[in-house]
N, C-alpha and C. Protein backbone atom coordinates (compact mmCIF):
# COMPACT_ATOMS: atom_id res chain seq x y z
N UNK A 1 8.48 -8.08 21.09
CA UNK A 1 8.57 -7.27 19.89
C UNK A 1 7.64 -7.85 18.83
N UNK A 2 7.06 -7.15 17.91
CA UNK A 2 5.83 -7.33 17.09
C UNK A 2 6.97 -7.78 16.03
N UNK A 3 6.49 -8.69 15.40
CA UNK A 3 6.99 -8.99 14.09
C UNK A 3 6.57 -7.94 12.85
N UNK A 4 6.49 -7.30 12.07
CA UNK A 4 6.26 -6.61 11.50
C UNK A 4 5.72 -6.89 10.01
N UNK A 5 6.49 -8.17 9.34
CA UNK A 5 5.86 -8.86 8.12
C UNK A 5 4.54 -9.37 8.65
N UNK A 6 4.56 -10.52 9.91
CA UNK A 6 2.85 -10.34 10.55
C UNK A 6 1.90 -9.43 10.70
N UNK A 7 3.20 -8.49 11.48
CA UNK A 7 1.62 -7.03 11.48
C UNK A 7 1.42 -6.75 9.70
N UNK A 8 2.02 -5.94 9.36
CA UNK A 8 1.90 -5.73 8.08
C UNK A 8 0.77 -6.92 6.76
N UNK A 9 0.73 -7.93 6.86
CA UNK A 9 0.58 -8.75 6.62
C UNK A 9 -1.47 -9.44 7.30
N UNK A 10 -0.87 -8.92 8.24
CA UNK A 10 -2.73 -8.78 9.58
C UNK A 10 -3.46 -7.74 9.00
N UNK A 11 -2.60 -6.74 8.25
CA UNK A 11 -3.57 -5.18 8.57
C UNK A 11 -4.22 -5.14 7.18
N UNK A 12 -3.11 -5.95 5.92
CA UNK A 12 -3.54 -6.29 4.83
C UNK A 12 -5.05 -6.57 4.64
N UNK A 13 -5.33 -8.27 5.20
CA UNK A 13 -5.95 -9.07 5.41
C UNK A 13 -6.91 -8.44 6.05
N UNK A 14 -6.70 -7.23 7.16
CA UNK A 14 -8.14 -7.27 7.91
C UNK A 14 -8.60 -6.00 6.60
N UNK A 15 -7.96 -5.06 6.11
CA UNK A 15 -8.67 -4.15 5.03
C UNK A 15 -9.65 -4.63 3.90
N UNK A 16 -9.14 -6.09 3.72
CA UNK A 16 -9.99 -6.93 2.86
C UNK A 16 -11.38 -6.84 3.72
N UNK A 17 -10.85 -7.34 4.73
CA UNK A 17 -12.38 -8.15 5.56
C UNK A 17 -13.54 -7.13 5.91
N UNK A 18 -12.62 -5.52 6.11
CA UNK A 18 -13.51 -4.81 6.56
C UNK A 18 -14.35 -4.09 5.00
N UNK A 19 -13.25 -4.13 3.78
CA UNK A 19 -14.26 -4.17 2.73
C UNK A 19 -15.31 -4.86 2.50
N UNK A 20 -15.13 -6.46 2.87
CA UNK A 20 -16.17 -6.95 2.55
C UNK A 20 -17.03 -7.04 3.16
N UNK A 21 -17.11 -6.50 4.60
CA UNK A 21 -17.81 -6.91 5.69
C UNK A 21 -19.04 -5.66 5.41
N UNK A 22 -18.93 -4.65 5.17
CA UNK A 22 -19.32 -3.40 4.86
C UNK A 22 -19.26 -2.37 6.48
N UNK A 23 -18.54 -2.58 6.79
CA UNK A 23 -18.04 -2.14 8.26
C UNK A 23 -17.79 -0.05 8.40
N UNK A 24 -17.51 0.07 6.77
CA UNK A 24 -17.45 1.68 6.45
C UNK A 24 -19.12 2.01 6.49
N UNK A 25 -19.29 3.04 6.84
CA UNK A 25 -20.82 4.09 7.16
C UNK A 25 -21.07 3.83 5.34
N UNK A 26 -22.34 3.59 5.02
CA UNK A 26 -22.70 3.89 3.52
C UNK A 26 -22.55 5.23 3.11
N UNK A 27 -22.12 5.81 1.90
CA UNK A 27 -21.96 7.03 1.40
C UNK A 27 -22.89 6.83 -0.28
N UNK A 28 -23.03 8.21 -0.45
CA UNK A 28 -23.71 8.14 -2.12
C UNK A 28 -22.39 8.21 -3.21
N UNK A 29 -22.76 7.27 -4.10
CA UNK A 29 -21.49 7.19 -5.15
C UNK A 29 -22.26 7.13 -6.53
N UNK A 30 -21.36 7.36 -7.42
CA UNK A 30 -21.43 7.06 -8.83
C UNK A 30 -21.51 5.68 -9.13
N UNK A 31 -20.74 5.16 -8.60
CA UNK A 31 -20.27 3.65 -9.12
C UNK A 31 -21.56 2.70 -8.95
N UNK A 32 -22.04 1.81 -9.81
CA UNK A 32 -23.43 1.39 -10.51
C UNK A 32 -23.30 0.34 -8.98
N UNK A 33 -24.44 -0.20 -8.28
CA UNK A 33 -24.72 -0.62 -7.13
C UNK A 33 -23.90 -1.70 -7.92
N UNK A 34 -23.86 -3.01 -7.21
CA UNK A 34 -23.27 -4.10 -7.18
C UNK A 34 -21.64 -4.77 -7.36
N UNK A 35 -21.11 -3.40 -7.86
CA UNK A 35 -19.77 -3.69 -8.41
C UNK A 35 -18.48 -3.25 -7.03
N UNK A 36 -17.40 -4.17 -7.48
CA UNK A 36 -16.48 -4.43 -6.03
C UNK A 36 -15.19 -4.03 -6.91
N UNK A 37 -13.86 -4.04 -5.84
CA UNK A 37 -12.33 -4.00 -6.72
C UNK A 37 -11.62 -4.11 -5.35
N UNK A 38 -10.91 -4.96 -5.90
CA UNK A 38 -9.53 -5.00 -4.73
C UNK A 38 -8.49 -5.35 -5.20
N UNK A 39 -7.14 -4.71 -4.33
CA UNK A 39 -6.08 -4.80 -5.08
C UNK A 39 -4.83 -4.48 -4.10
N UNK A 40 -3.80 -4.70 -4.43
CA UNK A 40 -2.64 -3.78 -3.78
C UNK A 40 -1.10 -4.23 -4.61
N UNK A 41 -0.44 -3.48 -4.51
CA UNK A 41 1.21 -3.81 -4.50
C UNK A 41 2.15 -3.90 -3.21
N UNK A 42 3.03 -4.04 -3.28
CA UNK A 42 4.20 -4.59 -2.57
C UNK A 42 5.85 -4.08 -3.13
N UNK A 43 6.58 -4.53 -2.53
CA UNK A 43 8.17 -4.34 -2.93
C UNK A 43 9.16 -4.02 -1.93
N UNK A 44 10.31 -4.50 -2.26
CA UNK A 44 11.22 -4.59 -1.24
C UNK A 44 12.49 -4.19 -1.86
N UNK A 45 13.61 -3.70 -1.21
CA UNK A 45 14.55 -2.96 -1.24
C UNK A 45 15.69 -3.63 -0.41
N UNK A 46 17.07 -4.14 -1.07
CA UNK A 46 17.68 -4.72 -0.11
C UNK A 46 19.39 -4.21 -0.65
N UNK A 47 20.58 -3.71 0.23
CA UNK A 47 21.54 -3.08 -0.34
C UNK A 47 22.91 -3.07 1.19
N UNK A 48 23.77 -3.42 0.71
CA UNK A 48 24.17 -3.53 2.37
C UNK A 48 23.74 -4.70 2.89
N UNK A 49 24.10 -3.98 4.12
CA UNK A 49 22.81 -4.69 5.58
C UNK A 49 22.00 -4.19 5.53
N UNK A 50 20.97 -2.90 4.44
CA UNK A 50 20.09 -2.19 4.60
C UNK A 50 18.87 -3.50 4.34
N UNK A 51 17.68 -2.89 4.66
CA UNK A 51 16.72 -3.31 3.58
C UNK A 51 15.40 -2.25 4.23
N UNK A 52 14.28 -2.35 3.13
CA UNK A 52 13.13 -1.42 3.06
C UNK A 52 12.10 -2.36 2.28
N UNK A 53 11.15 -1.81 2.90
CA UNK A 53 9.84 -2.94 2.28
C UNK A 53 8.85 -1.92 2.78
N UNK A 54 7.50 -1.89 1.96
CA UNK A 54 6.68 -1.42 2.04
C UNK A 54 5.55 -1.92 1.09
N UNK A 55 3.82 -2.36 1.30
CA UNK A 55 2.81 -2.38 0.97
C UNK A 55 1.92 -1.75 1.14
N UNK A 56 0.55 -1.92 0.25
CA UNK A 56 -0.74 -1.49 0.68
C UNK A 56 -1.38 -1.93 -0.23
N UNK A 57 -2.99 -1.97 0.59
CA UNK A 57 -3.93 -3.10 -0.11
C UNK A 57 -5.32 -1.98 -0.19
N UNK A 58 -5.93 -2.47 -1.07
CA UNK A 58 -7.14 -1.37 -1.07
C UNK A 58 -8.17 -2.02 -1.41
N UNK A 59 -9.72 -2.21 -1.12
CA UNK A 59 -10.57 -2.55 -1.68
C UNK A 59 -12.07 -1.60 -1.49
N UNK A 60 -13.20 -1.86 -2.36
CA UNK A 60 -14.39 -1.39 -2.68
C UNK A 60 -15.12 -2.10 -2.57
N UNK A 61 -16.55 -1.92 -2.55
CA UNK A 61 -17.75 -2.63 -2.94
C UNK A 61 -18.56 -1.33 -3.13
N UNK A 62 -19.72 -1.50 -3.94
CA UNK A 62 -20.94 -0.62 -3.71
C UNK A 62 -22.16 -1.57 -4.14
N UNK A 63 -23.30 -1.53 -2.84
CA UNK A 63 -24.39 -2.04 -2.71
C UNK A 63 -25.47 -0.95 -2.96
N UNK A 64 -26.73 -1.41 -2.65
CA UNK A 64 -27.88 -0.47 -2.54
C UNK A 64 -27.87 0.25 -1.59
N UNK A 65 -27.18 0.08 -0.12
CA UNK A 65 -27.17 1.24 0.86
C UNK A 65 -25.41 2.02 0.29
N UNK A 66 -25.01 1.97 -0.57
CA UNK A 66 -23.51 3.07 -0.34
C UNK A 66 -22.51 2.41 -0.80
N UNK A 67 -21.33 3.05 -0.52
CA UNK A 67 -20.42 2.53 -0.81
C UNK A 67 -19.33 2.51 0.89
N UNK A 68 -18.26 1.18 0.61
CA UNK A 68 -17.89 1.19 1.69
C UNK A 68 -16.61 0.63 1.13
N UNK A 69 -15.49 1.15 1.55
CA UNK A 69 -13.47 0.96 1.17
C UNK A 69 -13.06 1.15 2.31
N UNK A 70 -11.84 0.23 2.22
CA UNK A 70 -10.81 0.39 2.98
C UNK A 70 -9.51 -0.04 2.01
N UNK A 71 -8.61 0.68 3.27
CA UNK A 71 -7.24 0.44 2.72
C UNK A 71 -6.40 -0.19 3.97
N UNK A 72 -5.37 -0.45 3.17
CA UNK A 72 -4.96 -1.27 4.72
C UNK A 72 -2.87 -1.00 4.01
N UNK A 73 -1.96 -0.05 4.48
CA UNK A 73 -0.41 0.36 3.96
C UNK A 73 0.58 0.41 5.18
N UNK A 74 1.62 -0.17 4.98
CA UNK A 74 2.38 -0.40 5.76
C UNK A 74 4.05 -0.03 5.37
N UNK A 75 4.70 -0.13 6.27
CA UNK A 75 6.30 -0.21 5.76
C UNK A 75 7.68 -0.69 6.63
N UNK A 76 8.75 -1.45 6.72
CA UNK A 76 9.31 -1.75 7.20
C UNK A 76 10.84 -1.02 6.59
N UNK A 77 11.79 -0.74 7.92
CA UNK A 77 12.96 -0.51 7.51
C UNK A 77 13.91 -0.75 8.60
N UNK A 78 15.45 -1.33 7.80
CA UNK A 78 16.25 -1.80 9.11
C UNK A 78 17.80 -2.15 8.15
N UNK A 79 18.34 -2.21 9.64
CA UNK A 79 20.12 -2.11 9.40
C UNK A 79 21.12 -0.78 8.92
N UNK A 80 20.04 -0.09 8.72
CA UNK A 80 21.01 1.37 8.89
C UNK A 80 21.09 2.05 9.98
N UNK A 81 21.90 3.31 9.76
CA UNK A 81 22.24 4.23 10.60
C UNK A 81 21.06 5.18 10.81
N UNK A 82 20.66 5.20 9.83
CA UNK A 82 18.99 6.03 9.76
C UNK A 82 17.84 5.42 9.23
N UNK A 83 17.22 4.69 9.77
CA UNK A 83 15.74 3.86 9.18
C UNK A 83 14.61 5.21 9.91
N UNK A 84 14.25 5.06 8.69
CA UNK A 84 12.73 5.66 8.92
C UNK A 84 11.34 5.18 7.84
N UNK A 85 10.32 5.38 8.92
CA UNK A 85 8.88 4.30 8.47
C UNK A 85 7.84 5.58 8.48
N UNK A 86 7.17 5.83 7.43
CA UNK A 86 5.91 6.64 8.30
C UNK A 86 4.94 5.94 6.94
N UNK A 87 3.92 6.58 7.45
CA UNK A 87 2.34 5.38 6.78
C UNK A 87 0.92 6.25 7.31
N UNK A 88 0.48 6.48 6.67
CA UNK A 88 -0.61 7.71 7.03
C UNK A 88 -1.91 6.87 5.81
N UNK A 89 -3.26 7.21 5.88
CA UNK A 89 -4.68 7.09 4.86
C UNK A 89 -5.22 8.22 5.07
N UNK A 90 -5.98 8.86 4.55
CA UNK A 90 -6.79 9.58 4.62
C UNK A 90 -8.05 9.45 3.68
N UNK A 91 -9.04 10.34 4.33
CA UNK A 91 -10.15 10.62 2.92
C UNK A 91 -11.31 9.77 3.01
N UNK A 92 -12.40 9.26 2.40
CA UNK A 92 -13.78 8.90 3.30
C UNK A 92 -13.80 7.77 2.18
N UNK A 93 -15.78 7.11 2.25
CA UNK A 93 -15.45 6.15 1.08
C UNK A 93 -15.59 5.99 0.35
N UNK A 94 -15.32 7.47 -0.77
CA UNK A 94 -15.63 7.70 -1.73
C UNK A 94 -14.32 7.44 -2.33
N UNK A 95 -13.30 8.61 -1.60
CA UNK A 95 -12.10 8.91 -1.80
C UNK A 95 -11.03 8.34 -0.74
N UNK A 96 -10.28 7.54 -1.18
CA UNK A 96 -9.27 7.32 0.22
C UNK A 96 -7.78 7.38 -0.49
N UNK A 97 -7.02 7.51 0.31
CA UNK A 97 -5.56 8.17 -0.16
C UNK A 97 -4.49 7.10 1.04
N UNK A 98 -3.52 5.79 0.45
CA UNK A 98 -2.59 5.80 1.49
C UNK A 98 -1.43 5.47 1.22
N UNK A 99 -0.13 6.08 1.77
CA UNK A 99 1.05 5.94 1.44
C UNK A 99 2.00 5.64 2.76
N UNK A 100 2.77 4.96 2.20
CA UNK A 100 3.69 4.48 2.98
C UNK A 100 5.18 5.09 2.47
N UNK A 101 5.96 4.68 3.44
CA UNK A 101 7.53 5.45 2.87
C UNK A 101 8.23 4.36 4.00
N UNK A 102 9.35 3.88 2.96
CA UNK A 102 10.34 3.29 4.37
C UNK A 102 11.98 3.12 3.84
N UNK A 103 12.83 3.73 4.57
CA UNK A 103 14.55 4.05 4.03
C UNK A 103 15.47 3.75 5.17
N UNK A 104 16.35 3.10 5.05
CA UNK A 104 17.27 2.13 5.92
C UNK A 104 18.72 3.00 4.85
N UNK A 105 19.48 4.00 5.67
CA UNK A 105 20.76 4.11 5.10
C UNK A 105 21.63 4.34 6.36
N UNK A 106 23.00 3.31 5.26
CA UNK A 106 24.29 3.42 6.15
C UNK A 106 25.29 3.26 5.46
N UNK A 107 25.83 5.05 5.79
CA UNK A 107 26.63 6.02 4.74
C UNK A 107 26.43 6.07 3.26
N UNK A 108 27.08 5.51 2.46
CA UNK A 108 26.16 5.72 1.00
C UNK A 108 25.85 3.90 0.26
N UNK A 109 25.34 3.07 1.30
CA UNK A 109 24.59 1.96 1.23
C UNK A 109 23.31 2.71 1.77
N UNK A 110 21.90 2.21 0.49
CA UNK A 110 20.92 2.96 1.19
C UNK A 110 19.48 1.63 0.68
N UNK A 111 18.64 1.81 0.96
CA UNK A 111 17.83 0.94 0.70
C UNK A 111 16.19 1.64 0.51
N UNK A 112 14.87 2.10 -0.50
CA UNK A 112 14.11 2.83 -0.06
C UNK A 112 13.09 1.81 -0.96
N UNK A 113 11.65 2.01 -0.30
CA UNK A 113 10.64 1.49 -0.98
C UNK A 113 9.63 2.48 -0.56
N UNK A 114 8.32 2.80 -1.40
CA UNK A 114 7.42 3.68 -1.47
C UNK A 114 6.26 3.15 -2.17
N UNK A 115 4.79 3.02 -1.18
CA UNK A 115 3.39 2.53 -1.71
C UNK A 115 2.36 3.56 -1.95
N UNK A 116 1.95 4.38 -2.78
CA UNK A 116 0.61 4.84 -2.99
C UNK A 116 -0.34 4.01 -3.29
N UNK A 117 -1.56 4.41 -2.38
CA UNK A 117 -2.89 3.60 -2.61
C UNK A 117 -3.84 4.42 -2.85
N UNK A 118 -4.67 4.03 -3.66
CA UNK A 118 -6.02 5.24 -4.03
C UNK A 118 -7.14 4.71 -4.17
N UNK A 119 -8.22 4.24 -3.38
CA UNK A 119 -9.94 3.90 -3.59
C UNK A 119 -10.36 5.08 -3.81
N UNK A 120 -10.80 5.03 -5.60
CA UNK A 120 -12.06 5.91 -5.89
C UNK A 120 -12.77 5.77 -6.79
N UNK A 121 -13.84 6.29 -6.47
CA UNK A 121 -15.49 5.48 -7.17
C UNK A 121 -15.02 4.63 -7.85
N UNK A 122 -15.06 3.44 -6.92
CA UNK A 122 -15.01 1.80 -7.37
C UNK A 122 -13.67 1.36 -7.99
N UNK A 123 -12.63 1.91 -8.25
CA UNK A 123 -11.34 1.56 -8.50
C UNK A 123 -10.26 1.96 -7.19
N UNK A 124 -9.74 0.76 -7.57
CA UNK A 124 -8.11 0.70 -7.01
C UNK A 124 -6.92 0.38 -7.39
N UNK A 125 -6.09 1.73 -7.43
CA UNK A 125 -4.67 1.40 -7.97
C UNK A 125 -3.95 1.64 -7.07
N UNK A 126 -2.93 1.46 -6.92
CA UNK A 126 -1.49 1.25 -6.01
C UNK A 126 -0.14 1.09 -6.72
N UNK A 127 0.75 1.63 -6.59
CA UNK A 127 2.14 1.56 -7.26
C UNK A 127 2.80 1.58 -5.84
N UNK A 128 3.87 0.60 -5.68
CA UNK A 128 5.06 0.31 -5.48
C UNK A 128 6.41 0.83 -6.11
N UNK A 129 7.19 1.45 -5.90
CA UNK A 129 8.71 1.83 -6.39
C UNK A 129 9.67 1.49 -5.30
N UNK A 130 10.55 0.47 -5.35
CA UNK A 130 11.51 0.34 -4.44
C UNK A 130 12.75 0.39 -5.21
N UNK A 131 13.83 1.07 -4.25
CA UNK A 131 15.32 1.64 -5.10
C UNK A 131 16.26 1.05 -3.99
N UNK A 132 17.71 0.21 -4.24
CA UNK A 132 18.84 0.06 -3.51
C UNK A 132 19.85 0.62 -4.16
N UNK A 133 20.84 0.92 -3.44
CA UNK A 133 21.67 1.49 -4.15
C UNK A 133 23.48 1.42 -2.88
N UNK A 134 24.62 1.08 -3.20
CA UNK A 134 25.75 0.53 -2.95
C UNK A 134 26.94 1.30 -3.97
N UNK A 135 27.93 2.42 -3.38
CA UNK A 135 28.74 3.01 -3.67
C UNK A 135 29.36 1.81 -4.92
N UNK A 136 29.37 2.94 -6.20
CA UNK A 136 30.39 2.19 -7.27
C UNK A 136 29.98 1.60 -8.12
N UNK A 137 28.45 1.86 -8.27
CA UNK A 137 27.50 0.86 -8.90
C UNK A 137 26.20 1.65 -9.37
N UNK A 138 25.24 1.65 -10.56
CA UNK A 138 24.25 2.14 -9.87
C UNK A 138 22.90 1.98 -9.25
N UNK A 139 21.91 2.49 -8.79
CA UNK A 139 21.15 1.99 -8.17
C UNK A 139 19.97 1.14 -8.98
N UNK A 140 19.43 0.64 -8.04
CA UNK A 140 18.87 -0.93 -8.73
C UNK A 140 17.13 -0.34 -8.02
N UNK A 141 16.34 -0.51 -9.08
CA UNK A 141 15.13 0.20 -8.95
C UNK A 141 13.93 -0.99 -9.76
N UNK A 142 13.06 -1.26 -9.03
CA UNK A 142 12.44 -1.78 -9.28
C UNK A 142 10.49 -1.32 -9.08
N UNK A 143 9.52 -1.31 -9.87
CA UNK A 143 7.81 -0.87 -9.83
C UNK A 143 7.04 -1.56 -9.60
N UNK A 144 6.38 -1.63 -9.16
CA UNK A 144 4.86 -2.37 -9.04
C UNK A 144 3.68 -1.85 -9.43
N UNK A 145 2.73 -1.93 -10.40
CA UNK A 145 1.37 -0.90 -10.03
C UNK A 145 0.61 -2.14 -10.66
N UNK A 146 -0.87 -1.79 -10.03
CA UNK A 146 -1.94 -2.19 -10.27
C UNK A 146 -2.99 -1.01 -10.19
N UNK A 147 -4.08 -1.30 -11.29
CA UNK A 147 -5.45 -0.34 -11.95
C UNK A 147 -6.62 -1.17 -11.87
N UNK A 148 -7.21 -1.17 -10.95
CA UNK A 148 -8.21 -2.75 -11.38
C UNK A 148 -9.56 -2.13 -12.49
N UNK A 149 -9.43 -0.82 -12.69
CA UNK A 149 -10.28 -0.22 -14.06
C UNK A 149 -9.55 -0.59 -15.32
N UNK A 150 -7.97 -1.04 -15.50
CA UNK A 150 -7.49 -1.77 -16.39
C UNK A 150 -7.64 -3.04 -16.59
N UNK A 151 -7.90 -3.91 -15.39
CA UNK A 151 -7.56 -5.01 -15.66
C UNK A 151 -8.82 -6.07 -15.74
N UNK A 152 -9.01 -6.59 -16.75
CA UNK A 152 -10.25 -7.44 -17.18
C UNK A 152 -11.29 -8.07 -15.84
N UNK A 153 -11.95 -8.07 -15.93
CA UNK A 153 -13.14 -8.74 -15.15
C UNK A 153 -13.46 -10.20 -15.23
């Protein structure tokens, strides 16, 4: 059985590498040649025996031949009666789009975390929202985001 914080954790790490490697086909962009961004969020969800976790990592560069991104989103879920994981990217390397979703419930103990990732022309943001929640109480919600067009150089 695959460990899943490893995989998750591998796929991170290789989205970096293949940003930097320039491993994406060059495309024509806006974004002024030389400039890079990388970034991602995280978060975890724990309630019950439930728990939910989900990331994603995103990065850019643009050189004199193009621009070249990757993303790299994942999600884990477990100890309920109903866990479900799905994790999809889309979009080229101008534009890339990836989200994750992952929810572990058993009966009204529930556990959920959720990653959007977005590379475009030369920025990357990502938000994290993870929610638990345990009959009698209410639910416990926690955010993550990162803008790397916000955040200083």
């Amino acid at each position: 059985m695959i460990d899943r914080t490893l995989f998750l954790a591998t796929a991170a790490a290789f989205a970096l590498t293949v940003a930097t490697a320039g491993a994406a086909p060059p495309s024509a962009s806006t974004v002024p040649a030389g400039s890079s961004a990388a970034g991602g969020t995280a978060g975890s969800a724990a309630a019950g025996g439930t728990s939910a976790s989900t990331l994603g990592v995103g990065a850019t560069t643009t050189g004199p031949s193009g621009t070249d991104s990757a993303i790299g989103t994942g999600g884990s879920a477990a100890g309920g009666t109903h866990d479900l994981t799905k994790s999809h990217v889309n979009g080229n390397a101008d534009n890339l789009h990836g989200m994750s979703k992952a929810q572990a419930q058993d009966g009204g103990i529930w556990s959920h975390s959720m990653t959007h990732t977005t590379v475009h022309q030369g920025e990357v943001i990502s938000r994290t929202r993870s929610m638990s929640h345990e009959p009698g109480g209410p639910p416990t919600k926690s955010t993550s985001t990162i803008d790397t067009a916000a955040t200083p150089q």
